[in-house]
PDB file of N, CA and C in Angstrom:
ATOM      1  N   UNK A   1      87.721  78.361 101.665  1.00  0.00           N
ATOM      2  CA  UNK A   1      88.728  79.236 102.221  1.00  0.00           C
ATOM      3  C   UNK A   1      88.119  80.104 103.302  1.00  0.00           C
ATOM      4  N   UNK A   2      89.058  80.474 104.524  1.00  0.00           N
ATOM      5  CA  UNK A   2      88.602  81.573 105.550  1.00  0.00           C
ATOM      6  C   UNK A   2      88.560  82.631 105.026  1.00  0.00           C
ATOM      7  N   UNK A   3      87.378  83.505 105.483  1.00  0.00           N
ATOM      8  CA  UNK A   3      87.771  84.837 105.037  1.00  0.00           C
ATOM      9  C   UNK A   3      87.389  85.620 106.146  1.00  0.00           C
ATOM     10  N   UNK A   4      87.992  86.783 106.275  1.00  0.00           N
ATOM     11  CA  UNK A   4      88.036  88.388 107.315  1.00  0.00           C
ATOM     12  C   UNK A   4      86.935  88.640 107.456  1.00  0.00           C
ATOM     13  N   UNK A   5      86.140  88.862 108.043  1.00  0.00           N
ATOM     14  CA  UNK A   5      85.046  89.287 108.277  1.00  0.00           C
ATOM     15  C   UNK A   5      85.005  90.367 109.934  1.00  0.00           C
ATOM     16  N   UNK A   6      84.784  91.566 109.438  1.00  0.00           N
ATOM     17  CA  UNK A   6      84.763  92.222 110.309  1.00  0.00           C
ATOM     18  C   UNK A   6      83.499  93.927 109.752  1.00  0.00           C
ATOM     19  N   UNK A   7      82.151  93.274 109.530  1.00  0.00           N
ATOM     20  CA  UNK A   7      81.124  94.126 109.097  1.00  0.00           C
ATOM     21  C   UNK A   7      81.882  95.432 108.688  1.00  0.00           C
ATOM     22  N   UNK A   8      81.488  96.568 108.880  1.00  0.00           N
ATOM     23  CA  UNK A   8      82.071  97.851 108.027  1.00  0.00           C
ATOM     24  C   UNK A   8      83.191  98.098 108.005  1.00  0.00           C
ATOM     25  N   UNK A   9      83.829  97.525 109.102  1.00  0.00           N
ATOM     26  CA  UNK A   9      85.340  97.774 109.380  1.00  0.00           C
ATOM     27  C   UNK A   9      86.661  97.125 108.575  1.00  0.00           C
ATOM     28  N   UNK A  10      86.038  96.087 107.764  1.00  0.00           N
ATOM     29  CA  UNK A  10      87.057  94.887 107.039  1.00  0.00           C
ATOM     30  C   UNK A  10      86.297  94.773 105.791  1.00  0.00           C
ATOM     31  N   UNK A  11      87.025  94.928 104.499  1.00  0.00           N
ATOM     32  CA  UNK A  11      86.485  94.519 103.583  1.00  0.00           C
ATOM     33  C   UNK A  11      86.657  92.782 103.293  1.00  0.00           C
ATOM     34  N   UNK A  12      85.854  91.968 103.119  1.00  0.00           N
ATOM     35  CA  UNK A  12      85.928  90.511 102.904  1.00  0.00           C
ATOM     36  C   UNK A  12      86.818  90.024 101.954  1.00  0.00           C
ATOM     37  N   UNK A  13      88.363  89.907 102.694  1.00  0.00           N
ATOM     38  CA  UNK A  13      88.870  89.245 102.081  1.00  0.00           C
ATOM     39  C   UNK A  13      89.561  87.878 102.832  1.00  0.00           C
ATOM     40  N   UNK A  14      90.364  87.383 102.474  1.00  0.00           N
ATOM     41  CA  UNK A  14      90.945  86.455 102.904  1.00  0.00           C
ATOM     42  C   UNK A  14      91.989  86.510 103.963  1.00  0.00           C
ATOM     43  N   UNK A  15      92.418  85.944 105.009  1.00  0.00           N
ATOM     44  CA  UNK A  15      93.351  86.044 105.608  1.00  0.00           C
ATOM     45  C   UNK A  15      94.650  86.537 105.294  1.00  0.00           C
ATOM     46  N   UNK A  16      94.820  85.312 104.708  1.00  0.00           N
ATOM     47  CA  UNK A  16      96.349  85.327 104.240  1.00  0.00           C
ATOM     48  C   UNK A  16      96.799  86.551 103.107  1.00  0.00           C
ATOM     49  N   UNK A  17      95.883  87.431 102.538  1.00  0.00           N
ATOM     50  CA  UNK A  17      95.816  88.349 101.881  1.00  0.00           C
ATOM     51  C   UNK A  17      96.889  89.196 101.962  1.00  0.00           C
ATOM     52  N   UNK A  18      97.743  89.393 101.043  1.00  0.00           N
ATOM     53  CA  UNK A  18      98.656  90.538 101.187  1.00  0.00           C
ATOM     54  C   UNK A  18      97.980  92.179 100.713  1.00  0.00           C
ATOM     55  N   UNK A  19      96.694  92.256 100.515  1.00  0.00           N
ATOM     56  CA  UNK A  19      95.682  93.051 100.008  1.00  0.00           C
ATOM     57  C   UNK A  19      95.991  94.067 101.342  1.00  0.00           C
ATOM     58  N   UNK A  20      95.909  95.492 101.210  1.00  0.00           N
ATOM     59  CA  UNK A  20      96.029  96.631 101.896  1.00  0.00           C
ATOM     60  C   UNK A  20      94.505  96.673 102.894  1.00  0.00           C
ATOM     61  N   UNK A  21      93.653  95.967 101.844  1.00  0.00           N
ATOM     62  CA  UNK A  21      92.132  95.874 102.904  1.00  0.00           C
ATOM     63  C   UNK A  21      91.871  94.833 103.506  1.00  0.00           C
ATOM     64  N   UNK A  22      92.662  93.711 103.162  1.00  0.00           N
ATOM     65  CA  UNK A  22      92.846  92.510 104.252  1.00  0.00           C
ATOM     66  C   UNK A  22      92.620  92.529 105.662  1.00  0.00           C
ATOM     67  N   UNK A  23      92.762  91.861 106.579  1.00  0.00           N
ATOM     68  CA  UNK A  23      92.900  91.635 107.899  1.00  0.00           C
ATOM     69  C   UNK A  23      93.942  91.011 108.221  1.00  0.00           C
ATOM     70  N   UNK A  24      94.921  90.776 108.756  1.00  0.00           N
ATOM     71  CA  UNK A  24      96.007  90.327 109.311  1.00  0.00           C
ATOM     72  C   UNK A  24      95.871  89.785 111.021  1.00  0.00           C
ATOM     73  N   UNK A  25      96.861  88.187 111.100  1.00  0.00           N
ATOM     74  CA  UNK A  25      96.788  88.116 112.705  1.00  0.00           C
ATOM     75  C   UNK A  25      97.894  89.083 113.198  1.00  0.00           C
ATOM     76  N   UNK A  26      97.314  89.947 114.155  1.00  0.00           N
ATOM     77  CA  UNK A  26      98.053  90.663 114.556  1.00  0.00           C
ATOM     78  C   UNK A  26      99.433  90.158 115.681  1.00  0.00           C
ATOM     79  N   UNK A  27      98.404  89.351 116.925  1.00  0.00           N
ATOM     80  CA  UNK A  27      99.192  88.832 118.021  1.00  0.00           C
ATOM     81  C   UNK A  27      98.262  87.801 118.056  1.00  0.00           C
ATOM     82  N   UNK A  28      98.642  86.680 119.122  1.00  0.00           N
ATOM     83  CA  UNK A  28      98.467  85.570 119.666  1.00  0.00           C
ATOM     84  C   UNK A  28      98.893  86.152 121.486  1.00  0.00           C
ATOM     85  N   UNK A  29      97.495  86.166 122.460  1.00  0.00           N
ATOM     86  CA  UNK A  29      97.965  86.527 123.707  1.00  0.00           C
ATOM     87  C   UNK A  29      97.143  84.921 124.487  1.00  0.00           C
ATOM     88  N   UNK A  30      97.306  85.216 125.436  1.00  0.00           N
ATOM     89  CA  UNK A  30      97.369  83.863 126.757  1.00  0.00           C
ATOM     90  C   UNK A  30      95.350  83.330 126.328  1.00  0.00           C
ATOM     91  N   UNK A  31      94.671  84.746 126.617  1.00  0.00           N
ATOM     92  CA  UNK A  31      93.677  84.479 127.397  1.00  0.00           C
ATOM     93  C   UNK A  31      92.517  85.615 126.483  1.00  0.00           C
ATOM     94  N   UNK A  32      91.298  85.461 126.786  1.00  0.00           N
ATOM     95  CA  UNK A  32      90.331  86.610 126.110  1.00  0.00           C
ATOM     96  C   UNK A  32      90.445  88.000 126.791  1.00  0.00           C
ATOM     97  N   UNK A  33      90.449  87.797 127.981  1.00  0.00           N
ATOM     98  CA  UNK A  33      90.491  88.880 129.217  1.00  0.00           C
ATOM     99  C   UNK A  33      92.018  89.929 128.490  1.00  0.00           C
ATOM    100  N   UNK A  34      93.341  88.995 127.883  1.00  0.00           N
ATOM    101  CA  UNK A  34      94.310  90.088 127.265  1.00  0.00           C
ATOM    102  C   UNK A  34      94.009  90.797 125.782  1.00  0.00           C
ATOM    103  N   UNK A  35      93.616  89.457 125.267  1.00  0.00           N
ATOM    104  CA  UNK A  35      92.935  90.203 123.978  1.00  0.00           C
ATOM    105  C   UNK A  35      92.044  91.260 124.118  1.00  0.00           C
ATOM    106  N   UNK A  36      91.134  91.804 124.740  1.00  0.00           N
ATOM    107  CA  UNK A  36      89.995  92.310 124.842  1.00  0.00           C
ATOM    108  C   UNK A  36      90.878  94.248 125.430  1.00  0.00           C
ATOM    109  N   UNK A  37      92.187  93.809 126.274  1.00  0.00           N
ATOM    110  CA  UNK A  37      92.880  94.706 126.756  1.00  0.00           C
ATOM    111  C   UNK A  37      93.257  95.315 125.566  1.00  0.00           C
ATOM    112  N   UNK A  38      93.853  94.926 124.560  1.00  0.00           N
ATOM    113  CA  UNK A  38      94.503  94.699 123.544  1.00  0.00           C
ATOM    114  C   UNK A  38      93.722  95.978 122.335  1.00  0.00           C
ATOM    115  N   UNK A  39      92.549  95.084 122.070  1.00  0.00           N
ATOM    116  CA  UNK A  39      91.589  95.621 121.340  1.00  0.00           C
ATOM    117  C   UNK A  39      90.705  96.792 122.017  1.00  0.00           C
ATOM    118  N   UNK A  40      90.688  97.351 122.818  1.00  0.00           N
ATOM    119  CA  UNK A  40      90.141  98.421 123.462  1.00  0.00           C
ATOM    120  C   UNK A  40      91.081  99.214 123.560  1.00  0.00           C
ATOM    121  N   UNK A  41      92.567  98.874 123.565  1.00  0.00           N
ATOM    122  CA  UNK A  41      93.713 100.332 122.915  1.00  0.00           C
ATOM    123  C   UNK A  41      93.444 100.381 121.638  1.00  0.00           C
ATOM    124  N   UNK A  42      93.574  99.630 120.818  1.00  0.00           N
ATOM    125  CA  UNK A  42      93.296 100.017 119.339  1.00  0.00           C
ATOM    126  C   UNK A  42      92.505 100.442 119.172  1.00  0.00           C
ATOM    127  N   UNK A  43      91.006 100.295 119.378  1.00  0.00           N
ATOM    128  CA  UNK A  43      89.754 101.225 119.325  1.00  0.00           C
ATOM    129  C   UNK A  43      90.216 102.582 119.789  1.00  0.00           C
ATOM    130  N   UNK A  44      90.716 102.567 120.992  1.00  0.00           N
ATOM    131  CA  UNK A  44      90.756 104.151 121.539  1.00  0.00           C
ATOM    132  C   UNK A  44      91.791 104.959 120.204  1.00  0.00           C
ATOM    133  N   UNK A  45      92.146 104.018 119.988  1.00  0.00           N
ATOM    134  CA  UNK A  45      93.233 104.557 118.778  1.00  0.00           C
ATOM    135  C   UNK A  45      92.968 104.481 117.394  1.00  0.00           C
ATOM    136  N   UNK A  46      91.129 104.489 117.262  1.00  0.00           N
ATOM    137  CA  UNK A  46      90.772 104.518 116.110  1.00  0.00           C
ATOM    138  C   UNK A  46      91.310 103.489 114.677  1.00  0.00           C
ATOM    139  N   UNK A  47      91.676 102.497 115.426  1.00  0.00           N
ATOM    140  CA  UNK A  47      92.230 100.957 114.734  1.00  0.00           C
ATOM    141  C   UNK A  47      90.854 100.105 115.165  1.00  0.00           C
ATOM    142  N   UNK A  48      90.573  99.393 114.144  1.00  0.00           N
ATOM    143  CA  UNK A  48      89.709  98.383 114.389  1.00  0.00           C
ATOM    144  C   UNK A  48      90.526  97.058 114.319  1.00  0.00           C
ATOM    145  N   UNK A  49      89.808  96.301 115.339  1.00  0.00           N
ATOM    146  CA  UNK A  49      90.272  95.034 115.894  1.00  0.00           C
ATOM    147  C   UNK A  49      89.068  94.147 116.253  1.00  0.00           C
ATOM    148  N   UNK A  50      89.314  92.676 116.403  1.00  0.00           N
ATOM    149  CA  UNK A  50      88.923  92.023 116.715  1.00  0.00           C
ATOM    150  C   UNK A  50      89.677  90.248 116.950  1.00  0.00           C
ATOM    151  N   UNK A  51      88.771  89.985 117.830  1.00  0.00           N
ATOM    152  CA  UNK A  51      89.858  87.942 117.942  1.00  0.00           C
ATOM    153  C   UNK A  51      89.464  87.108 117.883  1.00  0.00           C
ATOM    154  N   UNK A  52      89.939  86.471 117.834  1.00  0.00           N
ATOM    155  CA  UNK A  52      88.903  84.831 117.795  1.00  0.00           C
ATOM    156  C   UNK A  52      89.851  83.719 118.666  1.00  0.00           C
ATOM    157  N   UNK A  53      89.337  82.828 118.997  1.00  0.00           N
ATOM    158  CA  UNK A  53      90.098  81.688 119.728  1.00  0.00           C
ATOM    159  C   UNK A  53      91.098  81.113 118.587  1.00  0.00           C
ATOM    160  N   UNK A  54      91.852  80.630 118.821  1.00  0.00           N
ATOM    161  CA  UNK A  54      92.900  79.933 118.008  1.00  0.00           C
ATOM    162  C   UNK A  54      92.613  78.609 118.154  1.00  0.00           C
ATOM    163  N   UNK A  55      92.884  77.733 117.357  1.00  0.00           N
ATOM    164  CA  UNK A  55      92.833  76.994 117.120  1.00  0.00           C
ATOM    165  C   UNK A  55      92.321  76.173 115.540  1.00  0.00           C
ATOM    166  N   UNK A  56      92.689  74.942 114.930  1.00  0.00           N
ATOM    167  CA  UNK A  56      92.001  74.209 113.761  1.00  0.00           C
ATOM    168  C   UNK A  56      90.855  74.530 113.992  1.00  0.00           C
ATOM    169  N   UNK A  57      89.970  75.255 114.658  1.00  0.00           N
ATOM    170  CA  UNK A  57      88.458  75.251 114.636  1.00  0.00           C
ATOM    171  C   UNK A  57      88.124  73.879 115.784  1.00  0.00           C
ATOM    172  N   UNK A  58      88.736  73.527 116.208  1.00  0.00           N
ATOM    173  CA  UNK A  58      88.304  72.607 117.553  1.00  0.00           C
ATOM    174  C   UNK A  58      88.374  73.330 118.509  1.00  0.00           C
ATOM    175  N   UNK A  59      87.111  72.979 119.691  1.00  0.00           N
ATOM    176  CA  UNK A  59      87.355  73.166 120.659  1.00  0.00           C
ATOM    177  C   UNK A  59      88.369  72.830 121.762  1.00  0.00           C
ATOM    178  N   UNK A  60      89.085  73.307 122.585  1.00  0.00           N
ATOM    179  CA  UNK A  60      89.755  73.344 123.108  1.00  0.00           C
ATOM    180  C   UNK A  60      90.059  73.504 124.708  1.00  0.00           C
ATOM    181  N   UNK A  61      88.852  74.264 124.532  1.00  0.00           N
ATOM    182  CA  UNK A  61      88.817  75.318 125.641  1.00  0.00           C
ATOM    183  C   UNK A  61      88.133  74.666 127.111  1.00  0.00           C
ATOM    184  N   UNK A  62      88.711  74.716 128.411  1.00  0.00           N
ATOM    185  CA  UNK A  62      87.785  73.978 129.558  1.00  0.00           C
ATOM    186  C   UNK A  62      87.167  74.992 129.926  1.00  0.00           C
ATOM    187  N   UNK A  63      87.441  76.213 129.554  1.00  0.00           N
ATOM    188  CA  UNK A  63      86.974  77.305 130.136  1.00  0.00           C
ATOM    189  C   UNK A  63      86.534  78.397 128.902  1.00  0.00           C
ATOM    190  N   UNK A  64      85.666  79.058 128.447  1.00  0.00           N
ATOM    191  CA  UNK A  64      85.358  79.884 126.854  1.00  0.00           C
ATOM    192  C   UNK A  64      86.757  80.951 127.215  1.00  0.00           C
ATOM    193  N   UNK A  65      87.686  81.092 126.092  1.00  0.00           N
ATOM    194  CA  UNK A  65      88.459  82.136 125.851  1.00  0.00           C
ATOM    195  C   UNK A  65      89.868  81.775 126.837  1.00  0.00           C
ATOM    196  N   UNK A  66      89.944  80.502 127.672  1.00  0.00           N
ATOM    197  CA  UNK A  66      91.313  80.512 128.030  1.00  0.00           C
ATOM    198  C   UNK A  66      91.632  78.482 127.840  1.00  0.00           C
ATOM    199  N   UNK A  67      92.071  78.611 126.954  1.00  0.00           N
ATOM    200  CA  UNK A  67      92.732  77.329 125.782  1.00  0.00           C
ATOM    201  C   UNK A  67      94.009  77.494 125.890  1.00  0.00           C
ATOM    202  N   UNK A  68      94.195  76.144 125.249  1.00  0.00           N
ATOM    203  CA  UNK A  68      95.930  75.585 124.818  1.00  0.00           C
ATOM    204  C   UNK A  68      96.784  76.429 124.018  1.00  0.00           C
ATOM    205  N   UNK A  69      95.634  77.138 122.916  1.00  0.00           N
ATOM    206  CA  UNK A  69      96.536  77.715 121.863  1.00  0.00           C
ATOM    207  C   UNK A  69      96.076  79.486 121.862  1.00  0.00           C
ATOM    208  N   UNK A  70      95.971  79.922 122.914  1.00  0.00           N
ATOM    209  CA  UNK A  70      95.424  81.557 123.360  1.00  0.00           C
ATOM    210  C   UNK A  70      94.258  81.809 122.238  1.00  0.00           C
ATOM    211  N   UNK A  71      94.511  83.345 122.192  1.00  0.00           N
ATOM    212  CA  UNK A  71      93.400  84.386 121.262  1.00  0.00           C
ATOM    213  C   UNK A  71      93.841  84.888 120.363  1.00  0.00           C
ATOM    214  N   UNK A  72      93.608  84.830 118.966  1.00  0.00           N
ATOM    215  CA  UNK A  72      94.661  85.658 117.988  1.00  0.00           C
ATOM    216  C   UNK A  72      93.663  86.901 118.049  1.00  0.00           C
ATOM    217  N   UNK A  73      94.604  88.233 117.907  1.00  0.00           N
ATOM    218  CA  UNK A  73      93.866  89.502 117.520  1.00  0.00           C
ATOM    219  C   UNK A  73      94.694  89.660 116.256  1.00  0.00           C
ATOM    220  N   UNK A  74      93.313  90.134 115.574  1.00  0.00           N
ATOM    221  CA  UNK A  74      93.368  90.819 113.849  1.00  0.00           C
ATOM    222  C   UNK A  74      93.318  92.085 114.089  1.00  0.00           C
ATOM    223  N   UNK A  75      93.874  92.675 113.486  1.00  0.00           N
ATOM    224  CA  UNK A  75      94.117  94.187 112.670  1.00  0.00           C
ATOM    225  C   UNK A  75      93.728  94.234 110.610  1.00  0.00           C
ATOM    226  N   UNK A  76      93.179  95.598 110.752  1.00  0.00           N
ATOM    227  CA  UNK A  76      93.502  95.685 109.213  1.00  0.00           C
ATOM    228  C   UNK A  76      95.664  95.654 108.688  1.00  0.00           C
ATOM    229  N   UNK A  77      95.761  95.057 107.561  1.00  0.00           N
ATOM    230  CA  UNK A  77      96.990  95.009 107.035  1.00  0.00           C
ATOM    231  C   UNK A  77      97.670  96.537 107.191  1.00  0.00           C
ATOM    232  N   UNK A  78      96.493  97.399 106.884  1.00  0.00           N
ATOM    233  CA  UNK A  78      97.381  98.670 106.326  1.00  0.00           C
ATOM    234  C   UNK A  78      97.393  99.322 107.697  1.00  0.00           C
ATOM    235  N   UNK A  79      96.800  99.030 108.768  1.00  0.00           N
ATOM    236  CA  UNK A  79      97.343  99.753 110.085  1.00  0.00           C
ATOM    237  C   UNK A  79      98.352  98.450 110.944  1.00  0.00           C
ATOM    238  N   UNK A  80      98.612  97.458 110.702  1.00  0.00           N
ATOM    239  CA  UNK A  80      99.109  96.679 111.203  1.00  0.00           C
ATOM    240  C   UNK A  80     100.677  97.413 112.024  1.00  0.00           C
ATOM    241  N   UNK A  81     101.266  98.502 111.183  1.00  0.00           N
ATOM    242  CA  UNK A  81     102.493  98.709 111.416  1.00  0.00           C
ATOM    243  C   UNK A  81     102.329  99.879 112.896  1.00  0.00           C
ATOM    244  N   UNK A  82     101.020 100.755 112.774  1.00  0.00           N
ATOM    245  CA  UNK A  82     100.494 101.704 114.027  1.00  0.00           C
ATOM    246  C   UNK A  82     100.017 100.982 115.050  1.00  0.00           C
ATOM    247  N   UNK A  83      99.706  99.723 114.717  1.00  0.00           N
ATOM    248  CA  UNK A  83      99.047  99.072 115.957  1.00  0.00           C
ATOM    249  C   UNK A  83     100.590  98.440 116.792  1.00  0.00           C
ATOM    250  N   UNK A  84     101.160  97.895 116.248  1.00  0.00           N
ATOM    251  CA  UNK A  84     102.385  97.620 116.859  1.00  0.00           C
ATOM    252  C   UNK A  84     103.111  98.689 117.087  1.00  0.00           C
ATOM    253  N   UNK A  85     103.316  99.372 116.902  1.00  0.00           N
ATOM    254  CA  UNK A  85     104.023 101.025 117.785  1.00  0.00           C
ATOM    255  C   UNK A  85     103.261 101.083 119.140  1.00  0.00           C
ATOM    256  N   UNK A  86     101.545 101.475 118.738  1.00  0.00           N
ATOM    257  CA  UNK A  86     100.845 101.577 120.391  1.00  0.00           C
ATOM    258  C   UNK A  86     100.898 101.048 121.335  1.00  0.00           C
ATOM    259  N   UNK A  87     100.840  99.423 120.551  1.00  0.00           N
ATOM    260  CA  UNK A  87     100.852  98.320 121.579  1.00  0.00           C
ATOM    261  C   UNK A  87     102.425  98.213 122.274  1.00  0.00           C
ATOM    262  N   UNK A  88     103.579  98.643 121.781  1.00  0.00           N
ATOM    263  CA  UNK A  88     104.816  98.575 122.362  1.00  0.00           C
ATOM    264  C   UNK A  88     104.844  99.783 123.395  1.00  0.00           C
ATOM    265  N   UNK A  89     104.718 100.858 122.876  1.00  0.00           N
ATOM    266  CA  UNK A  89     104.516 102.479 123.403  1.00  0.00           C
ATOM    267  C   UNK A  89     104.091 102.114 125.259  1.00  0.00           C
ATOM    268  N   UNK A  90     102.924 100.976 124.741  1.00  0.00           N
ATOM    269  CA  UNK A  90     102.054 100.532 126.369  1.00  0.00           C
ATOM    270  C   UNK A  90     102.623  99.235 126.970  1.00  0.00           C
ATOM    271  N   UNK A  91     103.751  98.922 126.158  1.00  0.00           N
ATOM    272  CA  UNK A  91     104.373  97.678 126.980  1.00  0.00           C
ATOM    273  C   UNK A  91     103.205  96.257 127.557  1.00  0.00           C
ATOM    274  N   UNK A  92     102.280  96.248 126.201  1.00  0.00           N
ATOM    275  CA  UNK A  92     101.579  95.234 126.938  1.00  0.00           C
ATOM    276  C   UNK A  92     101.713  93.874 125.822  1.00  0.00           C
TER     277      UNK A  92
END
């Protein structure tokens, strides 16, 4: 099974976790360059984040970070609902 991994910031659990210390996919954006936009509001906003390429774990990519199936960004579960306020608030 996958599991969350995000060193002090995520306790190791599983994705799909309905667990309050889980990690959740937050969004799915185009490219790394939006994710990275993405995750540097949440930091400023004291939310931890992070992404990974999407995909089955195949490569995809002709280029690192801009693929067929974008970047998912994770959030913890229990801020999931503040991160989507900010991220609307900034229309991005």
């Amino acid at each position: 099974m996958e599991e969350c991994r995000m060193g002090a910031f995520f306790k190791h659990k599983e994705k799909n976790s309905a667990s309050e210390d889980g990690c959740v996919k937050f969004c799915n954006v185009h490219d790394i360059i939006e994710a990275e936009r993405i995750i540097e509001l949440l930091k400023e906003n004291e939310i931890a984040a992070f992404s990974q390429e999407s995909g089955d774990g195949v490569s995809v990519y002709g280029t690192v970070g801009f693929g067929l199936y974008g970047v998912d960004v994770f959030v913890e579960a229990k801020n999931e609902e503040q991160a989507k306020k900010l991220i609307d608030a900034e229309n991005l």
